[in-house]
PDB file of N, CA and C in Angstrom:
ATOM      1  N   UNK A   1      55.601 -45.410  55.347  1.00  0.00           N
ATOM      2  CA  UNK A   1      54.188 -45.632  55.352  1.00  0.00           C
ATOM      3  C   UNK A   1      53.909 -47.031  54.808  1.00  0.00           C
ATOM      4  N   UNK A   2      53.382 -47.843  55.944  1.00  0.00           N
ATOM      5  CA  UNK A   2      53.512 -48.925  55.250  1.00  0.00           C
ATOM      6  C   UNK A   2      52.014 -49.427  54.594  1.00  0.00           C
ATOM      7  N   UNK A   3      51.839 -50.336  53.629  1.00  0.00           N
ATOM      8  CA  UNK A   3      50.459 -50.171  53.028  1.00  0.00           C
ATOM      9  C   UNK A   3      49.499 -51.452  53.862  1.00  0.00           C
ATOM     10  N   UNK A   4      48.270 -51.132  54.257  1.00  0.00           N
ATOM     11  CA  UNK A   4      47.386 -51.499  55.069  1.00  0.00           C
ATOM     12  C   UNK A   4      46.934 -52.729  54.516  1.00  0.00           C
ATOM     13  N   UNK A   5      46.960 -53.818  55.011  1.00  0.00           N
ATOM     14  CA  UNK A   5      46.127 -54.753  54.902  1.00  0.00           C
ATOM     15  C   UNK A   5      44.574 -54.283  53.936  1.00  0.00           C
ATOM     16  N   UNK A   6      44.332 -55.688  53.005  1.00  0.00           N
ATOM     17  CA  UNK A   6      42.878 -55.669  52.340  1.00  0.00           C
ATOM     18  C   UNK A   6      42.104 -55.410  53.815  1.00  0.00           C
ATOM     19  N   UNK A   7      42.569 -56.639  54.854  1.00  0.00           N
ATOM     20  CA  UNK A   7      41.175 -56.652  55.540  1.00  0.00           C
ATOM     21  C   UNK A   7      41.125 -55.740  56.461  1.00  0.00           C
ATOM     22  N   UNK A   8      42.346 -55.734  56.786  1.00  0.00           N
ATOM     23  CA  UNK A   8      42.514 -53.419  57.363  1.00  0.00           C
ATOM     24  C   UNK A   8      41.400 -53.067  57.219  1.00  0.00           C
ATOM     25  N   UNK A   9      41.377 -52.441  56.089  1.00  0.00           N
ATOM     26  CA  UNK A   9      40.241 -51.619  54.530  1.00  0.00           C
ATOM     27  C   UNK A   9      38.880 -52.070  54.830  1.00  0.00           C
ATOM     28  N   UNK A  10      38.924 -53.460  54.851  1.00  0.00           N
ATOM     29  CA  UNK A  10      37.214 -53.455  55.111  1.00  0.00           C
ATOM     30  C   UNK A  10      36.804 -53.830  56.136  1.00  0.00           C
ATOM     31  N   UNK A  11      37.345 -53.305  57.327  1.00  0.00           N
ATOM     32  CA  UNK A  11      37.389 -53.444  58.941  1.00  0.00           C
ATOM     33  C   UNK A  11      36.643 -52.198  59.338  1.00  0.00           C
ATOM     34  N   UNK A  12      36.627 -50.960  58.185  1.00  0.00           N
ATOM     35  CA  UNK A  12      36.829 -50.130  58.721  1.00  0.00           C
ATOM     36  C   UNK A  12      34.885 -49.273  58.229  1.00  0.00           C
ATOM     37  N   UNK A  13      34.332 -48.488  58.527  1.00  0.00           N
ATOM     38  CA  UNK A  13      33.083 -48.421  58.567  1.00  0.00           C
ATOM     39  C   UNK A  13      33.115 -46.998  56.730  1.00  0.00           C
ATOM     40  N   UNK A  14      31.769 -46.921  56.495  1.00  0.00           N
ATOM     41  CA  UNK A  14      31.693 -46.434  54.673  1.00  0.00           C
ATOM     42  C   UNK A  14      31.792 -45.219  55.343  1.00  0.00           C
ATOM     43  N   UNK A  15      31.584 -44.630  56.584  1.00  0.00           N
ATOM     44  CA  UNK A  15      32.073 -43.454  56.480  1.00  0.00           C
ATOM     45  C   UNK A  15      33.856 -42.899  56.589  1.00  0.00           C
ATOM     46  N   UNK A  16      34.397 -43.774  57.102  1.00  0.00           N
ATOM     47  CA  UNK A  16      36.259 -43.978  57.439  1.00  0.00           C
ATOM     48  C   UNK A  16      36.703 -44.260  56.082  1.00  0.00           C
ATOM     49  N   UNK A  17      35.856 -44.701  55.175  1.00  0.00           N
ATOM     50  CA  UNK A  17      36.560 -44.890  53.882  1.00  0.00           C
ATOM     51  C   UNK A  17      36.285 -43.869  53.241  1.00  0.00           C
ATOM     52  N   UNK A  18      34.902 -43.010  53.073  1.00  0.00           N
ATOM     53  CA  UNK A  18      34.890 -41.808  52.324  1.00  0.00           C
ATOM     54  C   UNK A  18      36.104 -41.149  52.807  1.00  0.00           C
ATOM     55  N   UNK A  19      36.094 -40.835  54.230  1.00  0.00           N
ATOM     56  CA  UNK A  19      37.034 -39.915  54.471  1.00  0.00           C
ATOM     57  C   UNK A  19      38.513 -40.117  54.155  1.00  0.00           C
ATOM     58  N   UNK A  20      38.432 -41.514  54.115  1.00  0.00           N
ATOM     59  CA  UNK A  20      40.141 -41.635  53.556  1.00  0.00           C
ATOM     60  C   UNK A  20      40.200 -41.500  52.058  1.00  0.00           C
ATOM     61  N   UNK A  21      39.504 -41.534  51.336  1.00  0.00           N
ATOM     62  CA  UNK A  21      39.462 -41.308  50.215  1.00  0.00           C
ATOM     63  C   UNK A  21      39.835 -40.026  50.086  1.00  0.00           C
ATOM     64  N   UNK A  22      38.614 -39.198  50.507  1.00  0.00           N
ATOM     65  CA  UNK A  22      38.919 -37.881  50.054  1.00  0.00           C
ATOM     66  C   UNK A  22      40.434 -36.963  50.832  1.00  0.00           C
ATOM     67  N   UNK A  23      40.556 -37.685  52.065  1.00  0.00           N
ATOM     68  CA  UNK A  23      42.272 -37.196  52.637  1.00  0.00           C
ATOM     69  C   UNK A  23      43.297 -37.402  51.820  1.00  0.00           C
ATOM     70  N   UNK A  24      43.138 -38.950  51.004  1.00  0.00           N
ATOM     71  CA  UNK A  24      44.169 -38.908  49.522  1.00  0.00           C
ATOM     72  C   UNK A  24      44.348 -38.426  48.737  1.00  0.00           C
ATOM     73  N   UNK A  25      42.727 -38.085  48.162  1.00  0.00           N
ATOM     74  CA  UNK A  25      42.775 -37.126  46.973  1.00  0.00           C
ATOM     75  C   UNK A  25      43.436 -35.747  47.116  1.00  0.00           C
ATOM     76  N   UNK A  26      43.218 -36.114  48.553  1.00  0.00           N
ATOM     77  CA  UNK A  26      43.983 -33.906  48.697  1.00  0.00           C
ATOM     78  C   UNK A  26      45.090 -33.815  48.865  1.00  0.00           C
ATOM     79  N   UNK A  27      45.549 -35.325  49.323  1.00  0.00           N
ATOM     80  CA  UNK A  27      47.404 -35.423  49.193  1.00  0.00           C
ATOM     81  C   UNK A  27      48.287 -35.886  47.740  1.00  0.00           C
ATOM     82  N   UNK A  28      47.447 -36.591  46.978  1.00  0.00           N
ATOM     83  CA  UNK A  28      47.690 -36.730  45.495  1.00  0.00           C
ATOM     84  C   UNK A  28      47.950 -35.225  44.602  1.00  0.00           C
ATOM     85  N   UNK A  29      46.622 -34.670  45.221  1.00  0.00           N
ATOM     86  CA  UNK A  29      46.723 -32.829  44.969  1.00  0.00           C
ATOM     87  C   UNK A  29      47.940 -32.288  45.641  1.00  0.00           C
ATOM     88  N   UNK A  30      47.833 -32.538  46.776  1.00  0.00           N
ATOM     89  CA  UNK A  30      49.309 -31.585  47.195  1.00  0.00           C
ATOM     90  C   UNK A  30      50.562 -32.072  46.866  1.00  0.00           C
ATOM     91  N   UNK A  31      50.822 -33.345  46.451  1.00  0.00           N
ATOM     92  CA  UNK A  31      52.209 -33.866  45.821  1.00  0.00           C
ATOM     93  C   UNK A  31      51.948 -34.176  44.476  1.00  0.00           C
ATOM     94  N   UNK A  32      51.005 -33.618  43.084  1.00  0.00           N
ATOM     95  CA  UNK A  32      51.241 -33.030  42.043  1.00  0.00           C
ATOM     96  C   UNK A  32      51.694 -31.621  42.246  1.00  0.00           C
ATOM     97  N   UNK A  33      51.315 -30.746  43.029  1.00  0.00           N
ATOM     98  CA  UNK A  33      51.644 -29.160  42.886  1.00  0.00           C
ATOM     99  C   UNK A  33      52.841 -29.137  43.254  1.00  0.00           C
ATOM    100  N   UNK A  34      53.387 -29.835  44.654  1.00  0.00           N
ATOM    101  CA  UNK A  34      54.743 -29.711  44.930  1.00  0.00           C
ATOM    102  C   UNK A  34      55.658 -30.257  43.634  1.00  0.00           C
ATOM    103  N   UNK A  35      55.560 -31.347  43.220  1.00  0.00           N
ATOM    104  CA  UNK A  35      56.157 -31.706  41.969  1.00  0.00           C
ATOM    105  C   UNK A  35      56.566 -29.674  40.978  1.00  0.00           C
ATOM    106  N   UNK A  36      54.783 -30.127  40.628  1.00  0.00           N
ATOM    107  CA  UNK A  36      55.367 -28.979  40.045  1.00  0.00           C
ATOM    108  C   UNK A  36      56.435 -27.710  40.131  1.00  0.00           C
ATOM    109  N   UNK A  37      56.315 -27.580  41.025  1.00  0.00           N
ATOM    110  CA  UNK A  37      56.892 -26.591  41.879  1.00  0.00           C
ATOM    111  C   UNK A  37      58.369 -26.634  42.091  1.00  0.00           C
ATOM    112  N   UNK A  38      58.183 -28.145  42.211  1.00  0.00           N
ATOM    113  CA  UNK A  38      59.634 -28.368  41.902  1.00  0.00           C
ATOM    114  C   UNK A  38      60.207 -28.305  43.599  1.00  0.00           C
ATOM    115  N   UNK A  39      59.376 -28.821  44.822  1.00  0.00           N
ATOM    116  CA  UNK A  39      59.334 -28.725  46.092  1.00  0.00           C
ATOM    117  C   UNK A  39      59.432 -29.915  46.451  1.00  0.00           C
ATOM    118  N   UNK A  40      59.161 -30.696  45.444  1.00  0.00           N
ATOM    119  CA  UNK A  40      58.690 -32.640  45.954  1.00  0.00           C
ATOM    120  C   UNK A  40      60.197 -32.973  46.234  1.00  0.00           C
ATOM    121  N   UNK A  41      60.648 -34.036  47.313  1.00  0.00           N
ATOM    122  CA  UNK A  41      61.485 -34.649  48.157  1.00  0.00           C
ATOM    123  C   UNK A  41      61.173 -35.739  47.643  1.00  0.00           C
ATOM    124  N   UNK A  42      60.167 -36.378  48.083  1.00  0.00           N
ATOM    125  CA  UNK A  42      60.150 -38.176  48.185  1.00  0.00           C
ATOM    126  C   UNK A  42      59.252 -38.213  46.800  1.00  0.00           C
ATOM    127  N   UNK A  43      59.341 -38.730  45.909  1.00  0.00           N
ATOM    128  CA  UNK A  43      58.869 -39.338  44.958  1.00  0.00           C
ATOM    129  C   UNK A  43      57.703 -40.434  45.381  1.00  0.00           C
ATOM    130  N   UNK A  44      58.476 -41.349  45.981  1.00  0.00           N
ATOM    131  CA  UNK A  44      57.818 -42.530  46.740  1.00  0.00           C
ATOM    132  C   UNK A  44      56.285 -42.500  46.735  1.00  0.00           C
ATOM    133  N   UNK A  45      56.065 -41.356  47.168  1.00  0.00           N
ATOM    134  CA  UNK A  45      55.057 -41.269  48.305  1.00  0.00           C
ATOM    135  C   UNK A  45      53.354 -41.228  47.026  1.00  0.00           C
ATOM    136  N   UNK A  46      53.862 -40.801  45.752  1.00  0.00           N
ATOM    137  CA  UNK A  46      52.920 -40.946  44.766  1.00  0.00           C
ATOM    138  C   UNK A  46      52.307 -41.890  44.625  1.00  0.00           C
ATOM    139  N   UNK A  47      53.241 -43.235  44.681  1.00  0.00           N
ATOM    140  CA  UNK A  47      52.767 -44.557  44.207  1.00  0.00           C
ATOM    141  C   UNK A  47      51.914 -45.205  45.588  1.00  0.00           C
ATOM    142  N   UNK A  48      52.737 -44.550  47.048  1.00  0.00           N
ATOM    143  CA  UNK A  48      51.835 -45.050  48.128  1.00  0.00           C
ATOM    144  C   UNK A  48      50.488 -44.584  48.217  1.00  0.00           C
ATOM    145  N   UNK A  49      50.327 -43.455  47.786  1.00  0.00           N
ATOM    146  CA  UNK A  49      49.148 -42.730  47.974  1.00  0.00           C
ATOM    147  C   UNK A  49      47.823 -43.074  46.896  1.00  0.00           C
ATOM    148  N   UNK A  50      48.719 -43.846  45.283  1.00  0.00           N
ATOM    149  CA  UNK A  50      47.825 -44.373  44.585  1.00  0.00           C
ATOM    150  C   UNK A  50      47.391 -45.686  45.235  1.00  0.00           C
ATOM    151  N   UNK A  51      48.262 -46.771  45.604  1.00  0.00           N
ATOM    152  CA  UNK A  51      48.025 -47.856  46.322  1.00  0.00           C
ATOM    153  C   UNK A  51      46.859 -47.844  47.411  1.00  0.00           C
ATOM    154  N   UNK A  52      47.108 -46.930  47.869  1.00  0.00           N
ATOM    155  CA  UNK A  52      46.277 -46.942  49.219  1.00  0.00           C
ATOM    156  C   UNK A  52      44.714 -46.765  48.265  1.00  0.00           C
ATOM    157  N   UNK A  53      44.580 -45.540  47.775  1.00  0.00           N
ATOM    158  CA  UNK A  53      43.327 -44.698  46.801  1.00  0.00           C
ATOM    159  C   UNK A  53      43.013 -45.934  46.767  1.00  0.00           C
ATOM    160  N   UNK A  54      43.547 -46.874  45.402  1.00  0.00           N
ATOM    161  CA  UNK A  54      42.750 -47.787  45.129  1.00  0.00           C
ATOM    162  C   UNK A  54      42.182 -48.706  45.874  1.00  0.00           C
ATOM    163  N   UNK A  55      42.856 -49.199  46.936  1.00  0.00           N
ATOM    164  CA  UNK A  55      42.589 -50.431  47.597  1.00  0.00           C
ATOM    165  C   UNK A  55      41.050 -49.506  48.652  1.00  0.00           C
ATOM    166  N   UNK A  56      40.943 -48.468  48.902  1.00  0.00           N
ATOM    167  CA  UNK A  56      39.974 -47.817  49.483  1.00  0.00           C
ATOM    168  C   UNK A  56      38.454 -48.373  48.754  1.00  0.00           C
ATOM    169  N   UNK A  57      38.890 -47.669  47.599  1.00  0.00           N
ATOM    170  CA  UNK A  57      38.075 -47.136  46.440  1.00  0.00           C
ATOM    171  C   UNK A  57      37.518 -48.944  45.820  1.00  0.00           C
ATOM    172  N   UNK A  58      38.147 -49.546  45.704  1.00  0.00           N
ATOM    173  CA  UNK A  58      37.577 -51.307  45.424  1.00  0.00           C
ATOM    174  C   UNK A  58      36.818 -51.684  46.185  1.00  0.00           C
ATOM    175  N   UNK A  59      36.893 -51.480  47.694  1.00  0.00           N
ATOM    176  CA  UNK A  59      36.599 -52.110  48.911  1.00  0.00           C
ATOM    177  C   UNK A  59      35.135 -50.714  48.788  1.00  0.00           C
ATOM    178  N   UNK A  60      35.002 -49.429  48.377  1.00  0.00           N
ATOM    179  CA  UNK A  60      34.158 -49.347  48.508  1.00  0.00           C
ATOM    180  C   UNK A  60      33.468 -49.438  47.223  1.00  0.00           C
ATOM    181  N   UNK A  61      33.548 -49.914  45.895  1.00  0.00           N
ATOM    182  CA  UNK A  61      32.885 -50.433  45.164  1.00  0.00           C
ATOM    183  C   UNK A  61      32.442 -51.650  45.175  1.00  0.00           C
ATOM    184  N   UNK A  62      33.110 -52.766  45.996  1.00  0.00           N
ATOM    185  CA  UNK A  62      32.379 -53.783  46.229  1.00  0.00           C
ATOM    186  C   UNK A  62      31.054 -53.690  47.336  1.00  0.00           C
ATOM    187  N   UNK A  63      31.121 -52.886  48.013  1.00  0.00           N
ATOM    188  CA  UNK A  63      30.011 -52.544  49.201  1.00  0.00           C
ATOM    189  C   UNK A  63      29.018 -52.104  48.460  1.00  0.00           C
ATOM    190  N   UNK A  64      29.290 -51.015  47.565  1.00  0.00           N
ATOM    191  CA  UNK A  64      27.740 -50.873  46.739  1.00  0.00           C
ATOM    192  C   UNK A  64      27.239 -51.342  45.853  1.00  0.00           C
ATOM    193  N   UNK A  65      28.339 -52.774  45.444  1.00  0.00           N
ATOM    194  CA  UNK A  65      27.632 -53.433  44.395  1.00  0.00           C
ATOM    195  C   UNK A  65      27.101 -54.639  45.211  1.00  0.00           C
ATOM    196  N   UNK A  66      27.741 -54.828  46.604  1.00  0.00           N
ATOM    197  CA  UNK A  66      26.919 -55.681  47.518  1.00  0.00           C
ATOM    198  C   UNK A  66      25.123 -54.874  47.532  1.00  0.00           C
ATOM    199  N   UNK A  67      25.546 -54.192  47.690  1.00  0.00           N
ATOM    200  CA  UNK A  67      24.445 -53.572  48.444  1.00  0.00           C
ATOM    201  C   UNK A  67      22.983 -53.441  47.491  1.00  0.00           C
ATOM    202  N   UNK A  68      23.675 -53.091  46.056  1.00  0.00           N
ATOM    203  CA  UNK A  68      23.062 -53.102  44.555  1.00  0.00           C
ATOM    204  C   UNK A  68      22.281 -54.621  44.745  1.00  0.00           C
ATOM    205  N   UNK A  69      22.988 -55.431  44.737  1.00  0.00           N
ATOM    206  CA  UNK A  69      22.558 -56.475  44.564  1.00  0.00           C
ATOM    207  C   UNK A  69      21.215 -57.523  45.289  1.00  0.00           C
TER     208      UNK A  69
END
C-alpha cells in the first residue's frame, strides 16, 4: 500500500475525505482487535493506516480553517 501523495489528498472532494477517514478508523479498529487476538500478520499496516489518517485529517483541517477564515 503505497502512501498517496499530499496533493492526491486534496484532489479529492470533503465528502471522499470524510469517508476515508472514517474507512480508517474502522481498519485501525479492526487491526487493534486482531492484534489482540493475537490474529495480526502484518504489523506494517498500523503505521500505514496512521499515515494515511493523518495526512486525511490535516488536509481536512486546513479546509475548515480555510473556510473559518
Amino acid at each position: 500500500m503505497a502512501r498517496p501523495n499530499t496533493s492526491e489528498v486534496r484532489n479529492l472532494s470533503d465528502a471522499d475525505i470524510t469517508e476515508k477517514i472514517d474507512g480508517l478508523r474502522r481498519e485501525l479498529f479492526q487491526l487493534r482487535f486482531e492484534q489482540a487476538t493475537r490474529q495480526l500478520a502484518n504489523t506494517h499496516r498500523f503505521k500505514e493506516a496512521r499515515i494515511k489518517l493523518a495526512q486525511l485529517l490535516t488536509v481536512q483541517s486546513e479546509r475548515q480553517r480555510s473556510t473559518a477564515s
